[in-house]
C-alpha atoms as a PDB file:
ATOM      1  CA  UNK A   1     243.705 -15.909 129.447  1.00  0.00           C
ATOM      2  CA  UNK A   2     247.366 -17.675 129.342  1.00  0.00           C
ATOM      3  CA  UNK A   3     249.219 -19.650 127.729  1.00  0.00           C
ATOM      4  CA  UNK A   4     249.031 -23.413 128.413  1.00  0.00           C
ATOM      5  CA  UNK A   5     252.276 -25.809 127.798  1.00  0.00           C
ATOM      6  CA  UNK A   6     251.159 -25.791 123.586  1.00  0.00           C
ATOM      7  CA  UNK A   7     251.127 -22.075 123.414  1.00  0.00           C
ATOM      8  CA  UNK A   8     247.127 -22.491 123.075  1.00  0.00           C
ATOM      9  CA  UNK A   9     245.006 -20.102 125.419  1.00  0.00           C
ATOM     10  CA  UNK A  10     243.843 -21.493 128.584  1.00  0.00           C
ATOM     11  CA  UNK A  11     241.638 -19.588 130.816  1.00  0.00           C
ATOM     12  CA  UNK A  12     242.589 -18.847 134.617  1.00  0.00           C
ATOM     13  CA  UNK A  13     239.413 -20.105 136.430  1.00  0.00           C
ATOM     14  CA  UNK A  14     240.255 -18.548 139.995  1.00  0.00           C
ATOM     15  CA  UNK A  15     241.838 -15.106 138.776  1.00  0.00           C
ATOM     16  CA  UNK A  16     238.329 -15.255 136.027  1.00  0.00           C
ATOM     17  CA  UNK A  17     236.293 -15.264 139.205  1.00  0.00           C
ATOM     18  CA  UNK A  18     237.200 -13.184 140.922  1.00  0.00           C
ATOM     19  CA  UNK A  19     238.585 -10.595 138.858  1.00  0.00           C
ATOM     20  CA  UNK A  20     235.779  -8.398 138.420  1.00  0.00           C
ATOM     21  CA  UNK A  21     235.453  -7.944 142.795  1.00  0.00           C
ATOM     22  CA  UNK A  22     236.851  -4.610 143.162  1.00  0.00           C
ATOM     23  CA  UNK A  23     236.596  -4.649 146.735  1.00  0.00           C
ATOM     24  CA  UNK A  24     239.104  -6.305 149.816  1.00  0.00           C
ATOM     25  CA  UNK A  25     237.936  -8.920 151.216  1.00  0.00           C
ATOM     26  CA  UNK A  26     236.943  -6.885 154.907  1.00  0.00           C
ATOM     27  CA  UNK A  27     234.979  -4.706 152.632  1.00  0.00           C
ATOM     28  CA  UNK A  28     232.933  -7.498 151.472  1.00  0.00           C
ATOM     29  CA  UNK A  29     232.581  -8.585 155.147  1.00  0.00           C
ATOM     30  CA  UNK A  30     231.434  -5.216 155.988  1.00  0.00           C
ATOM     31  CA  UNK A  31     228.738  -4.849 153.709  1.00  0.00           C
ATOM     32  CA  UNK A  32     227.049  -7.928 154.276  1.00  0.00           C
ATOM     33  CA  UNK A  33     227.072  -7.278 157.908  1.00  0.00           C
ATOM     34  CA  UNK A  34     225.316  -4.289 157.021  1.00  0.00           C
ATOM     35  CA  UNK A  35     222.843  -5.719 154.859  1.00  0.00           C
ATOM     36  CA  UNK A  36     222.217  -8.663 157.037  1.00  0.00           C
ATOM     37  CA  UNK A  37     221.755  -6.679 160.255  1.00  0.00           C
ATOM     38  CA  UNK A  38     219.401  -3.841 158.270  1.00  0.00           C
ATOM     39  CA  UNK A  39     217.274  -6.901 156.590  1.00  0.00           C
ATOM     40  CA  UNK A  40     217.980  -9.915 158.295  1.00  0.00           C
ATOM     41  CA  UNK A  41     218.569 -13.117 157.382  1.00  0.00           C
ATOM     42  CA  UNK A  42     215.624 -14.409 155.133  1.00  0.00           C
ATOM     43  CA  UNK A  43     214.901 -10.894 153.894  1.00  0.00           C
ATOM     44  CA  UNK A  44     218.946 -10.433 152.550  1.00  0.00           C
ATOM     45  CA  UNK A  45     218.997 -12.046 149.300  1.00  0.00           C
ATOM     46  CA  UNK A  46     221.762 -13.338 146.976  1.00  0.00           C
ATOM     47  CA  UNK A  47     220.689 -10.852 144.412  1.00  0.00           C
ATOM     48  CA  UNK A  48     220.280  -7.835 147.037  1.00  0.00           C
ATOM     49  CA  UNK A  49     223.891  -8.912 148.542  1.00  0.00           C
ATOM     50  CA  UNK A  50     225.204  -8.416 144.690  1.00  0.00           C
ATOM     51  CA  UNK A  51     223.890  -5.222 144.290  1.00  0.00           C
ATOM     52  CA  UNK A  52     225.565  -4.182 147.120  1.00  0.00           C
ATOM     53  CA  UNK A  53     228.583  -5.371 146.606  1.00  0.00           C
ATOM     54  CA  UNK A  54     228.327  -4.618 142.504  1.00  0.00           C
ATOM     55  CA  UNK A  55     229.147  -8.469 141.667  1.00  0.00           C
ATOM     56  CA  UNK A  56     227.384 -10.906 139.727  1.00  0.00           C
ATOM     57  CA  UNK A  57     224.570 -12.776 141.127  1.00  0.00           C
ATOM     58  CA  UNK A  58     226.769 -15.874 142.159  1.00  0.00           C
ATOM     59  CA  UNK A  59     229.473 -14.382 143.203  1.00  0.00           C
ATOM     60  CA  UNK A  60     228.313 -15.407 147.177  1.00  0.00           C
ATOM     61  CA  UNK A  61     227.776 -19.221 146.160  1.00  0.00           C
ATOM     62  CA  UNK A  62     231.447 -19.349 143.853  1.00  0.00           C
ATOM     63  CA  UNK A  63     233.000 -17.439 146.701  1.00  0.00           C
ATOM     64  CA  UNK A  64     231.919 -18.849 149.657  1.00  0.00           C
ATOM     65  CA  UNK A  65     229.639 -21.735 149.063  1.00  0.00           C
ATOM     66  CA  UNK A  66     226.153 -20.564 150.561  1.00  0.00           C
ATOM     67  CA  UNK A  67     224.234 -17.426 151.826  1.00  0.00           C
ATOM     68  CA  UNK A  68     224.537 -19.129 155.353  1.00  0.00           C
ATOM     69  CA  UNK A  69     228.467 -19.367 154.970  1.00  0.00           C
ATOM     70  CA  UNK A  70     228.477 -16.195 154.412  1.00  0.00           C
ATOM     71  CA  UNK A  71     226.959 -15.203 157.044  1.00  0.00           C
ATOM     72  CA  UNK A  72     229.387 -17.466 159.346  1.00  0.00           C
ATOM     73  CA  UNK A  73     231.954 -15.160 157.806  1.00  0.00           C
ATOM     74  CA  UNK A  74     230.257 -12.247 158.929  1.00  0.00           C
ATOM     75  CA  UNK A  75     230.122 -13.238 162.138  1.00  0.00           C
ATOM     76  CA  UNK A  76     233.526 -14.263 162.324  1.00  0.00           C
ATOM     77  CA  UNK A  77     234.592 -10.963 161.003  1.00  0.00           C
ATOM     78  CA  UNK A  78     232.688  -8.909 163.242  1.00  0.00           C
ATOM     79  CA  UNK A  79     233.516 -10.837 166.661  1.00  0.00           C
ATOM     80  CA  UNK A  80     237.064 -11.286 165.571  1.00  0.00           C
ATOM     81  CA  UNK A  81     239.258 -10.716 168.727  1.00  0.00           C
ATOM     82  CA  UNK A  82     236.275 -10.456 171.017  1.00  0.00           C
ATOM     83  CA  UNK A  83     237.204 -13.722 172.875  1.00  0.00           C
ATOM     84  CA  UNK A  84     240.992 -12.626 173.245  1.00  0.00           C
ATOM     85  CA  UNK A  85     240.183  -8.794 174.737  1.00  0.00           C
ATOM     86  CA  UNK A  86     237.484 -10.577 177.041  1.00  0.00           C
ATOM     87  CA  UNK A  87     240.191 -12.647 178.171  1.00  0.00           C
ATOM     88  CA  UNK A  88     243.041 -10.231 178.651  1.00  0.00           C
ATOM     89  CA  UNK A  89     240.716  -8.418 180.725  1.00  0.00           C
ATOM     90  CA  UNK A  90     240.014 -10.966 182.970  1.00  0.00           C
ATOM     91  CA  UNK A  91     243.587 -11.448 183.534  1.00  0.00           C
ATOM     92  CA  UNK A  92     244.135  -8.276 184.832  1.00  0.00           C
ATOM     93  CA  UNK A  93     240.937  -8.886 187.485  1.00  0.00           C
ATOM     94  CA  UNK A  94     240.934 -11.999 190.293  1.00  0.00           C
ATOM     95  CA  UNK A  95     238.187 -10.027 192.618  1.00  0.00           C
ATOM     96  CA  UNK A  96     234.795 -11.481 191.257  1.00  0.00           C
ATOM     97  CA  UNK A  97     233.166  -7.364 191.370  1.00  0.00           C
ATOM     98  CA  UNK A  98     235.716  -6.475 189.085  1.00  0.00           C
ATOM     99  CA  UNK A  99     235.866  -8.984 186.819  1.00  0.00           C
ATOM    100  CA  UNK A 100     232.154  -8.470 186.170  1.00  0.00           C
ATOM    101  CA  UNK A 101     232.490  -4.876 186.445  1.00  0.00           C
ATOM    102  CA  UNK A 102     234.941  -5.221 183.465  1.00  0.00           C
ATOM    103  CA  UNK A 103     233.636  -7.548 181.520  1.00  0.00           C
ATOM    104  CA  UNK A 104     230.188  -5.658 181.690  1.00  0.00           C
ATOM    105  CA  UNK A 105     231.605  -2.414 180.684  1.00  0.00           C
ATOM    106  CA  UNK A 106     233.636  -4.064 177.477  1.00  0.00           C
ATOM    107  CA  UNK A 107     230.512  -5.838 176.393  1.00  0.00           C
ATOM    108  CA  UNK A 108     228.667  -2.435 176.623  1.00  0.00           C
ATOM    109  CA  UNK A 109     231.323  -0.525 174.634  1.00  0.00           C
ATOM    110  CA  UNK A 110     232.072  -3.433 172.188  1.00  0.00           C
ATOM    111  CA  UNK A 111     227.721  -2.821 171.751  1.00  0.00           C
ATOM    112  CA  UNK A 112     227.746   0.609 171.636  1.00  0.00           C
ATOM    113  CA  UNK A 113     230.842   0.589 168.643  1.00  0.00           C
ATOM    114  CA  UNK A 114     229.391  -2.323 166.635  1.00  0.00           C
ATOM    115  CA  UNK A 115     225.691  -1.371 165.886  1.00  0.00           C
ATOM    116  CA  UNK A 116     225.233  -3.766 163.150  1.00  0.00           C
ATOM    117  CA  UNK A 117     226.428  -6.896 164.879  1.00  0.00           C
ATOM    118  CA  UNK A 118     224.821  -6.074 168.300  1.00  0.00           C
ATOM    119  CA  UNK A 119     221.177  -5.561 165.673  1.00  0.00           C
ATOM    120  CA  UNK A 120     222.232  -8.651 164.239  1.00  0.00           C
ATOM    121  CA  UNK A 121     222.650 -10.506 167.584  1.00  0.00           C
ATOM    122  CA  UNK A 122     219.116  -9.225 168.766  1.00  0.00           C
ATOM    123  CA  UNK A 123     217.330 -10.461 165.491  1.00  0.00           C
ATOM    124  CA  UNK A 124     218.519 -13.554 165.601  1.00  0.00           C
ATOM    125  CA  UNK A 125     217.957 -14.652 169.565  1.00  0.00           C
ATOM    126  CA  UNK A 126     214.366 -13.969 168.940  1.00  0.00           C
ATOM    127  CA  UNK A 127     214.285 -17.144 166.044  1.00  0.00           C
ATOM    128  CA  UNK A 128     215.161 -20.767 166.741  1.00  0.00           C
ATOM    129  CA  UNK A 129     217.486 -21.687 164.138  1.00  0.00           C
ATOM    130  CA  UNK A 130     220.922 -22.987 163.150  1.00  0.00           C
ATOM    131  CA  UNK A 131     222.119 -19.704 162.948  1.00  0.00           C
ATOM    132  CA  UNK A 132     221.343 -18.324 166.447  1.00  0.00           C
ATOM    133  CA  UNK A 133     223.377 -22.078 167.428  1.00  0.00           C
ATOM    134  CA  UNK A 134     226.225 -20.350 166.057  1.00  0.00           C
ATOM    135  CA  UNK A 135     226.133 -17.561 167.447  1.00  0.00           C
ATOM    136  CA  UNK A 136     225.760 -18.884 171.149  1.00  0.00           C
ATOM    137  CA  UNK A 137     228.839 -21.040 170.183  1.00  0.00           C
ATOM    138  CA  UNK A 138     231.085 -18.571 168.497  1.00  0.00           C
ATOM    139  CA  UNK A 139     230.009 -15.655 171.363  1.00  0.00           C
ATOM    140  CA  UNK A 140     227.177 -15.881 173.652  1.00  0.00           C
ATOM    141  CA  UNK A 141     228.110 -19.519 175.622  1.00  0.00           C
ATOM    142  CA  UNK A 142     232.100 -17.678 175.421  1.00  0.00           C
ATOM    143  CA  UNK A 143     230.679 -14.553 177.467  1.00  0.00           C
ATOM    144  CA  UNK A 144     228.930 -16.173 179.580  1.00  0.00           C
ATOM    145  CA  UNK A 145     230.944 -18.638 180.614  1.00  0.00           C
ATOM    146  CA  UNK A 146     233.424 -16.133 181.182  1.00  0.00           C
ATOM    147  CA  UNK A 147     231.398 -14.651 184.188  1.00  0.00           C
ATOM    148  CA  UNK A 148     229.562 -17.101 185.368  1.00  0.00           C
ATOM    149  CA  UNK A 149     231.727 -18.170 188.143  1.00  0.00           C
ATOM    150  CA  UNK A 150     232.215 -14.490 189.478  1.00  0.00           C
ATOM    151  CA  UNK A 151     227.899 -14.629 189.262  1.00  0.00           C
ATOM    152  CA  UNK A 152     228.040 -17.561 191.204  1.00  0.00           C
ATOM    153  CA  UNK A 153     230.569 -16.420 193.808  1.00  0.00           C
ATOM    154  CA  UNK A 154     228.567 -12.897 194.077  1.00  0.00           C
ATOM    155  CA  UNK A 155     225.204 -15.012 194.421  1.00  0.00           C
ATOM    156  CA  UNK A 156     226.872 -17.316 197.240  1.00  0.00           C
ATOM    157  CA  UNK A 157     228.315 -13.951 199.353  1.00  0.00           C
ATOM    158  CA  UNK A 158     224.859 -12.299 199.620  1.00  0.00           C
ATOM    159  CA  UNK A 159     226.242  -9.438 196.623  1.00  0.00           C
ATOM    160  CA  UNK A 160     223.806  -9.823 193.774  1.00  0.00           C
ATOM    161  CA  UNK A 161     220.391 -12.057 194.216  1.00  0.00           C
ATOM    162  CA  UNK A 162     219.727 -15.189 193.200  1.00  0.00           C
ATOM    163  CA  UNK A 163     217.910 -15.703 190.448  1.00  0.00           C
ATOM    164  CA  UNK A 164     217.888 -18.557 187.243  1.00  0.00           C
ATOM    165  CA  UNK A 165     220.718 -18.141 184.725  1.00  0.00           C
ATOM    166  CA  UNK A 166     218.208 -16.833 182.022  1.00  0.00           C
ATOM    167  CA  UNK A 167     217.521 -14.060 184.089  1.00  0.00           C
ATOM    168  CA  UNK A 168     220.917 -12.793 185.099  1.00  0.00           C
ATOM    169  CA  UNK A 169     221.411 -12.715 180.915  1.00  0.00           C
ATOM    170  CA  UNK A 170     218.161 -10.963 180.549  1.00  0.00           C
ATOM    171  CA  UNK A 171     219.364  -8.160 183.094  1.00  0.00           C
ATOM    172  CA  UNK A 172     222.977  -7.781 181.541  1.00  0.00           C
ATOM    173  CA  UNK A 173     222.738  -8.740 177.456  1.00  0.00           C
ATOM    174  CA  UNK A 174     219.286  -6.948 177.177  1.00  0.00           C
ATOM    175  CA  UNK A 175     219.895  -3.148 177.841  1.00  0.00           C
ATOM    176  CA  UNK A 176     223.216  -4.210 175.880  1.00  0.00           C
ATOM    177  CA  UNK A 177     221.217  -4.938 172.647  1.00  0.00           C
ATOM    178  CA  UNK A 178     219.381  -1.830 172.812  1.00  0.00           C
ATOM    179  CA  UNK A 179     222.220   0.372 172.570  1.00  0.00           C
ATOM    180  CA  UNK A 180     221.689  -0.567 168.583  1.00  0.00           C
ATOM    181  CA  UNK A 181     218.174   1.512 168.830  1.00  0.00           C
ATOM    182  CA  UNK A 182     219.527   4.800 167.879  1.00  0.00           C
ATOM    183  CA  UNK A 183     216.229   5.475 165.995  1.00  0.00           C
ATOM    184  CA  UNK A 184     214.264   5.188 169.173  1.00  0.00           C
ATOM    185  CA  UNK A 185     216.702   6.730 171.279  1.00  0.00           C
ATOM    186  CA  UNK A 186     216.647   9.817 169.300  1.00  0.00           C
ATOM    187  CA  UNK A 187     212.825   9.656 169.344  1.00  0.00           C
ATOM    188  CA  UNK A 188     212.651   9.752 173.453  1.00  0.00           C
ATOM    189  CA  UNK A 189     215.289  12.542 173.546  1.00  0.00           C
ATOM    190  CA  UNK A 190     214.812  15.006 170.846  1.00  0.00           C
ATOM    191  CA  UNK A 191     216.610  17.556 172.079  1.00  0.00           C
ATOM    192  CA  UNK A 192     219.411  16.022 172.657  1.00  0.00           C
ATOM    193  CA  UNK A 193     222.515  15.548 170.433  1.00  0.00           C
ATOM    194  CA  UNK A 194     221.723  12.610 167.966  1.00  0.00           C
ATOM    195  CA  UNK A 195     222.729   9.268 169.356  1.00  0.00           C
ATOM    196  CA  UNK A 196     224.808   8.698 166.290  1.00  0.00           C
ATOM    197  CA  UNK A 197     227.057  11.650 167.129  1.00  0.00           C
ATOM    198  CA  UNK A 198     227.638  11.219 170.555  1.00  0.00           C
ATOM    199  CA  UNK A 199     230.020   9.919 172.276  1.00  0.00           C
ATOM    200  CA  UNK A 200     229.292   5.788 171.544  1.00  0.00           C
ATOM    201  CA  UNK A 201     231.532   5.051 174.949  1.00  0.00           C
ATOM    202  CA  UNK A 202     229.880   7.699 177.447  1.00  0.00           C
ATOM    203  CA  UNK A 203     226.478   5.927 176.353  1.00  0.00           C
ATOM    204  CA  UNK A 204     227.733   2.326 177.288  1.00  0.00           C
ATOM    205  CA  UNK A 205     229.465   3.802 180.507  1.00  0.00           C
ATOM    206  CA  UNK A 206     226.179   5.272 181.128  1.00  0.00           C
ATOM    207  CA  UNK A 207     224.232   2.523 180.913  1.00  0.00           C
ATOM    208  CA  UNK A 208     226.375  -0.620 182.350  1.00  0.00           C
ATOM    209  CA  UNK A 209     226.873   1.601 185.582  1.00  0.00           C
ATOM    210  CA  UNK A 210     223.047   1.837 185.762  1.00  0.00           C
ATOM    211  CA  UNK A 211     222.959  -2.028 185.346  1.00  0.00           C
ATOM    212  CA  UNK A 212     225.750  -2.502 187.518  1.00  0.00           C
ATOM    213  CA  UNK A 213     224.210  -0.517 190.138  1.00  0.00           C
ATOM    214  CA  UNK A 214     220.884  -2.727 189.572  1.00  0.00           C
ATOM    215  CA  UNK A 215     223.113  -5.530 190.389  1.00  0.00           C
ATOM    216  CA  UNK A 216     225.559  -5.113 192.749  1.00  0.00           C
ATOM    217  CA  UNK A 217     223.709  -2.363 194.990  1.00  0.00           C
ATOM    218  CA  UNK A 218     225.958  -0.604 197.406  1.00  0.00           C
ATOM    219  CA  UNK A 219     226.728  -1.920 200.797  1.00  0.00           C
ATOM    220  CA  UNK A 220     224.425  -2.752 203.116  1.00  0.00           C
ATOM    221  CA  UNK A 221     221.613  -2.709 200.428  1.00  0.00           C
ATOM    222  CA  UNK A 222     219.073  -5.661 201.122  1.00  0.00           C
ATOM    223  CA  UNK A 223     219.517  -8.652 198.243  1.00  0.00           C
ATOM    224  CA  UNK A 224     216.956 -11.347 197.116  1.00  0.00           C
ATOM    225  CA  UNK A 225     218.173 -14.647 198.733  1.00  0.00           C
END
């Protein structure tokens, strides 16, 4: 409460909002990428996103208009600076191998080191909706666009075979997305250190040089034409 111009009390609508949030706003970010990659989308409501956040029930609709703009926010949060590392990386490569080399490994790593947006991503590409429009937009058109030329070069030399486009994303986003099933993982190799503990990078590395190998065999290997 303040103070207006007549010395009579006024009430501060944005501070009263938002007063009782006890949390930044990358915190709040966090946790519903959590919930909404745990749940997903339909399953994540408003009243299960207040719980976890310890807000009132409309604190998502005063805040940020809608459950789905929240979830834009997510997304923007959790690909935030994806684009510009992708890019910087491709700077530092002009030979089409090693631009797909490198972009491979960094989407592999990037996987590996964001489990909740890489379940998120896999959820949603199996459902036609609005949402899985944005995400193509905001990340999957922006990879692949990004090494589709060097694909098309390494098709035209003979390197990789040629296959349709849907493929080629199959072979490379696919293994990718599983590096988010930990719980299987651990299930096929019990004996091993739990997935969760190890070393997230060796795992990536591990498994974009067996795709890599898949797709660029060594020389003199025969290709599909």
């Amino acid at each position: 409460m303040t103070d207006g111009p007549q010395g009579e009390a006024t009430e501060s609508p944005t501070r009263w909002k938002f007063s009782p949030v006890q949390l930044d706003e990358s915190e709040i970010l966090r946790r519903g990428l959590d919930a909404f990659a745990e749940l997903g989308y339909a399953a994540t409501t408003m009243r299960e996103l207040a719980r976890r956040l310890g807000v009132s029930h409309n604190f998502i609709t005063v805040r940020y208009g809608s459950k789905l703009s929240f979830w834009r926010a997510v997304v923007d949060y959790a690909l935030a600076g994806a684009e510009r590392e992708r890019n910087q990386l491709l700077a530092e490569h002009r030979d089409d191998v090693e631009r797909l080399r490198g972009v491979v490994i960094q989407l592999y790593r990037m996987s590996a080191n964001a489990a909740e947006m890489n379940r998120l991503i896999a959820d949603e590409s199996t459902r036609d909706s609005s949402r899985l429009d944005y995400l193509h937009q905001r990340f999957i058109k922006p990879f692949w666009d990004s090494i589709e030329p060097a694909l098309n070069g390494l098709m035209a030399a003979g390197h990789i075979p040629r296959v349709p486009t849907h493929i080629l994303y199959f072979a490379i986003i696919g293994p990718a997305l599983a590096l988010a099933q930990n719980p299987i993982a651990d299930r096929l190799d019990p004996v091993a250190t739990p997935t969760a503990a190890q070393d997230r990078n060796s795992t990536a590395d591990a498994l974009s040089g067996l795709v890599l190998h898949g797709l660029l065999p060594p020389s003199g290997s025969e290709t599909s034409t």
